[in-house]
C-alpha atoms as a PDB file:
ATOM      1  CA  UNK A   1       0.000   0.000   0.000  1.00  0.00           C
ATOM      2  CA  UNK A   2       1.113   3.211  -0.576  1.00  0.00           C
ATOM      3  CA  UNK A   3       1.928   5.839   1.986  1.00  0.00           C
ATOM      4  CA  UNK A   4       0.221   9.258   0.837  1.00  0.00           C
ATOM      5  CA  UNK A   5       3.337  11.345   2.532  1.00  0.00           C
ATOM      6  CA  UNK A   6       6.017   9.675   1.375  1.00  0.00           C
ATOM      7  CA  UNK A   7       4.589   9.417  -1.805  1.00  0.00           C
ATOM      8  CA  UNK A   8       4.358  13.102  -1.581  1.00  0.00           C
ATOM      9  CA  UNK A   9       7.808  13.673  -0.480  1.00  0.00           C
ATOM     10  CA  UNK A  10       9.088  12.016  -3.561  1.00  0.00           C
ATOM     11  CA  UNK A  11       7.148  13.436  -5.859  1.00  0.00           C
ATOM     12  CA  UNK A  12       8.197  16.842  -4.832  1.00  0.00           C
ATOM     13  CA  UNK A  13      11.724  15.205  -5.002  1.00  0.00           C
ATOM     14  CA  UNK A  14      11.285  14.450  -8.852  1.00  0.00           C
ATOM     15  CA  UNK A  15       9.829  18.167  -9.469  1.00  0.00           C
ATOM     16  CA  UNK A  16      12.913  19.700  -7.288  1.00  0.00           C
ATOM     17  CA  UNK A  17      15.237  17.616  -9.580  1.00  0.00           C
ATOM     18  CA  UNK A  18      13.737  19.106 -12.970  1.00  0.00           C
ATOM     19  CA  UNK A  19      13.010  22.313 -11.349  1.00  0.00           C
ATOM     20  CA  UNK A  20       9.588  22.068 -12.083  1.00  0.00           C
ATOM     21  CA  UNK A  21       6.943  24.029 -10.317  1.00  0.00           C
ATOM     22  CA  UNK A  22       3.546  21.843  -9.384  1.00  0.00           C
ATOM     23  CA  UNK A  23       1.939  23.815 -12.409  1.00  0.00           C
ATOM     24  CA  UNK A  24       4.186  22.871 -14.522  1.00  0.00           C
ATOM     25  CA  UNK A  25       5.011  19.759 -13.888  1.00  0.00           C
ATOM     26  CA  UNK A  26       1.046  18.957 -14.156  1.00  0.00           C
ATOM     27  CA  UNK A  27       0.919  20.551 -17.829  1.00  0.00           C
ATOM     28  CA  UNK A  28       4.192  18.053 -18.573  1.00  0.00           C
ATOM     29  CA  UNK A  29       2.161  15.115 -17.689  1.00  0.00           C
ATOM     30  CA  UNK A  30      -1.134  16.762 -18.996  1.00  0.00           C
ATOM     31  CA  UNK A  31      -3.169  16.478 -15.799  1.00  0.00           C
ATOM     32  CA  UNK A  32      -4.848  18.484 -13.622  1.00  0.00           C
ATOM     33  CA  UNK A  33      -2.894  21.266 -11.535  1.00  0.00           C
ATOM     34  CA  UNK A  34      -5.156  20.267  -8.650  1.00  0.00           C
ATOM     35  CA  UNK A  35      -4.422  16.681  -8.865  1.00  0.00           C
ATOM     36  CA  UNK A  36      -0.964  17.381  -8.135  1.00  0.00           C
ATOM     37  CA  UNK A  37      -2.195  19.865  -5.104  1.00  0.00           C
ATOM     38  CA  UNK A  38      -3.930  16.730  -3.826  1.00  0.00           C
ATOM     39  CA  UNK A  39      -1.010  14.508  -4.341  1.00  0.00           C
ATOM     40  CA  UNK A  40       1.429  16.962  -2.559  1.00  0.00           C
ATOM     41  CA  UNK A  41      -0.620  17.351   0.251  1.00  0.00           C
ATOM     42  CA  UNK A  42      -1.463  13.725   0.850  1.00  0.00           C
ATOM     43  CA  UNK A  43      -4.749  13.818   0.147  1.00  0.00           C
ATOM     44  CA  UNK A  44      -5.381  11.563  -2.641  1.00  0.00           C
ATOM     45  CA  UNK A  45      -3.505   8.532  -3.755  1.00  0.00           C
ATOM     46  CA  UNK A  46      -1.648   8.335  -7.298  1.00  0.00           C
ATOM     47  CA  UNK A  47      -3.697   6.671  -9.971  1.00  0.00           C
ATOM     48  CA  UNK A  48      -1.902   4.274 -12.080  1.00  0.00           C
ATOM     49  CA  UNK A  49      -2.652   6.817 -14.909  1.00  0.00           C
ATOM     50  CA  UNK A  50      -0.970   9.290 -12.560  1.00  0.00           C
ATOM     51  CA  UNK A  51       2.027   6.768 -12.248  1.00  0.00           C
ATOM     52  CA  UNK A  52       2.596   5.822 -15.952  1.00  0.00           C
ATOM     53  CA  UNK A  53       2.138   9.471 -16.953  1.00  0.00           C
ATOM     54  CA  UNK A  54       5.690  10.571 -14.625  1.00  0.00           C
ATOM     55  CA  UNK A  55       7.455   7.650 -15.291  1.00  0.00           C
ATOM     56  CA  UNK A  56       7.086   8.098 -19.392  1.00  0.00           C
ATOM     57  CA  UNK A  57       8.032  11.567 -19.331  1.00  0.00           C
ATOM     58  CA  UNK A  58      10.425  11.738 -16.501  1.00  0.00           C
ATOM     59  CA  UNK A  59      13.004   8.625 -17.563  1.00  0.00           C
ATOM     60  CA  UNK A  60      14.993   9.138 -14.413  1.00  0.00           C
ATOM     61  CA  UNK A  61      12.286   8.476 -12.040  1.00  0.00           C
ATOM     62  CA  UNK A  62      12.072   4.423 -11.179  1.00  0.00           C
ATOM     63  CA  UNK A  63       8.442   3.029 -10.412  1.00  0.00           C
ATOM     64  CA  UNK A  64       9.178   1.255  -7.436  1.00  0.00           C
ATOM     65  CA  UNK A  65      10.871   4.110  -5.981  1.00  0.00           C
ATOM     66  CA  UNK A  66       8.167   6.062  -6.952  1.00  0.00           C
ATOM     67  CA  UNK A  67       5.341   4.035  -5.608  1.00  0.00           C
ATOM     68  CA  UNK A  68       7.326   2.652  -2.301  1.00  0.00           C
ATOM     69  CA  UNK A  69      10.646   4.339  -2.284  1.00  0.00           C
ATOM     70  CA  UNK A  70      12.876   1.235  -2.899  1.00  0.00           C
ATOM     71  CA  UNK A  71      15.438   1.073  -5.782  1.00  0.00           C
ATOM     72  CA  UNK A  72      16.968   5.219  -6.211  1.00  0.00           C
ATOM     73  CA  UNK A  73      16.498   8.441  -7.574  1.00  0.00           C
ATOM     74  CA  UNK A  74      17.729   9.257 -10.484  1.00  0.00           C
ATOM     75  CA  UNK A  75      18.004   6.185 -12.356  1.00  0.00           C
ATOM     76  CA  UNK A  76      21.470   4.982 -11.620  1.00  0.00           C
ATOM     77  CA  UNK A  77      21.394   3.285 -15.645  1.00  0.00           C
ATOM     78  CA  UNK A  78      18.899   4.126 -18.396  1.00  0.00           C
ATOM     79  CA  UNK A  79      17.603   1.092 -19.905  1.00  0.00           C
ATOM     80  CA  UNK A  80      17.077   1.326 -23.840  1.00  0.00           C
ATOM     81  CA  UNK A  81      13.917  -0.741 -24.458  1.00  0.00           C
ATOM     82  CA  UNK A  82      14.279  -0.860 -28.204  1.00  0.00           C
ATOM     83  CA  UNK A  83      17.637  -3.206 -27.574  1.00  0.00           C
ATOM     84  CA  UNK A  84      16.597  -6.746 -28.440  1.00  0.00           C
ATOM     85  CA  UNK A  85      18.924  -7.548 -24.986  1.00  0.00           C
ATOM     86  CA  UNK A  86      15.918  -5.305 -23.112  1.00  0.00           C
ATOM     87  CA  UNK A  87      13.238  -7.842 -24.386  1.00  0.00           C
ATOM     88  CA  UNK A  88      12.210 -10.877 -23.038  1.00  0.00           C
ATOM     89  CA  UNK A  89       9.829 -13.462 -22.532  1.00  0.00           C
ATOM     90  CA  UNK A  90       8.534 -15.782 -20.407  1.00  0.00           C
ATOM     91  CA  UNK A  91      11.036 -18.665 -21.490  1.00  0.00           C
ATOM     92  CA  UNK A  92      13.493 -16.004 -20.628  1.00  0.00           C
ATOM     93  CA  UNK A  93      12.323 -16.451 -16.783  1.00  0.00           C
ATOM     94  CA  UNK A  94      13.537 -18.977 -14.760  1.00  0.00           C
ATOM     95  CA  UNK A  95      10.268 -19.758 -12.547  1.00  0.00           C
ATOM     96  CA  UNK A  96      11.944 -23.128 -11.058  1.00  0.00           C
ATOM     97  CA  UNK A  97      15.539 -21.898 -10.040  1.00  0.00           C
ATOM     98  CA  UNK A  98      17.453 -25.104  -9.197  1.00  0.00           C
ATOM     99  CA  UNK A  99      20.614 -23.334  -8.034  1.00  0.00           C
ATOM    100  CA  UNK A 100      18.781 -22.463  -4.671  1.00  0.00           C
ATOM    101  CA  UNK A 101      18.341 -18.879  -4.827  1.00  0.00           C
ATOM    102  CA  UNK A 102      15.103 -17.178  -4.637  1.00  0.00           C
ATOM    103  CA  UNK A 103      12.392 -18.746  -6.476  1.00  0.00           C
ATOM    104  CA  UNK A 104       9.890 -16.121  -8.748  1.00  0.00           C
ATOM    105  CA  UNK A 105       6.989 -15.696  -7.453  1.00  0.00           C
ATOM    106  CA  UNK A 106       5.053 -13.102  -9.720  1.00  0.00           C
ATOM    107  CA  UNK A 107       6.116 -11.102 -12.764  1.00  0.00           C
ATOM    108  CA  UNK A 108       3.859  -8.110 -13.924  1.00  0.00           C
ATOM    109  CA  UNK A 109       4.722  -6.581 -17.634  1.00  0.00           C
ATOM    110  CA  UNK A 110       3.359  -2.454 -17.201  1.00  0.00           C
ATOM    111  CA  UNK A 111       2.282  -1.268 -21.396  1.00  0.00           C
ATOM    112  CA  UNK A 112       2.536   2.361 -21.965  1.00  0.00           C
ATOM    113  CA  UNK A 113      -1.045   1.940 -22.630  1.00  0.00           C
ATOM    114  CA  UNK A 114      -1.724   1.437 -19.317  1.00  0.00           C
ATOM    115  CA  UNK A 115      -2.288  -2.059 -19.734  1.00  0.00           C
ATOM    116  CA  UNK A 116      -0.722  -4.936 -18.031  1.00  0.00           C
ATOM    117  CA  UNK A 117      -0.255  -8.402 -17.932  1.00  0.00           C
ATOM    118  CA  UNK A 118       0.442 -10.333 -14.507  1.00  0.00           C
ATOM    119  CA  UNK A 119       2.099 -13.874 -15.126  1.00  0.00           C
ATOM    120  CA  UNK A 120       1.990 -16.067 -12.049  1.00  0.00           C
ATOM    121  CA  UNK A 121       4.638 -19.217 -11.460  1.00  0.00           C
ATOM    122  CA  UNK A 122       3.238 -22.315 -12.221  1.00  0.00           C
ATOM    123  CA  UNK A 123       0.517 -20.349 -14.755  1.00  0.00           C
END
């Protein structure tokens, strides 16, 4: 679950970083100026709209940092998804590891549609 002040904290992080005012940083993403207003102050949640919308115009910003504040801000590599290296699929995954380290659980592909698809082990 996501804590509305952090959540807020690093939000205003990622605007501090581009020197971005909460007015414009809402007409970069194209939403609302108040949404952001909300978001700063804790009182609303992100939607995953919200979520997808920073993280395809701000590349530096991770999503799990974002959304829980693991991983780091910036980016510490950029990650070039047209690189046939970048793509994989679910052969690619080892869901029974036999060298005893941890075992997959869940993998969840995020489209910049908005879409996703959630692959479970054993599925």
């Amino acid at each position: 679950m996501i804590n509305n002040l952090e959540f807020s904290k690093r939000l205003q992080m990622v605007m501090d970083y581009y020197q971005l005012s909460a007015a414009a940083f809402a007409d970069k993403i194209q939403v609302q100026r108040s949404s952001i207003s909300h978001l700063l102050s804790g009182r609303n949640k992100p939607s995953l709209d919200f979520v997808l919308k920073v993280l395809d115009n701000f590349k530096d910003v991770e999503l799990y940092w974002l959304l829980n504040g693991k991983g780091s801000f910036p980016a510490d590599k950029k990650v070039d998804s047209s690189s046939s290296e970048n793509n994989i699929s679910l052969e690619d995954v080892e869901f029974n590891n036999n060298n005893k380290q941890k075992e997959i659980e869940r993998v969840i592909i995020f489209y910049k549609d908005g879409s996703f698809k959630d692959y479970k082990n054993g599925l």
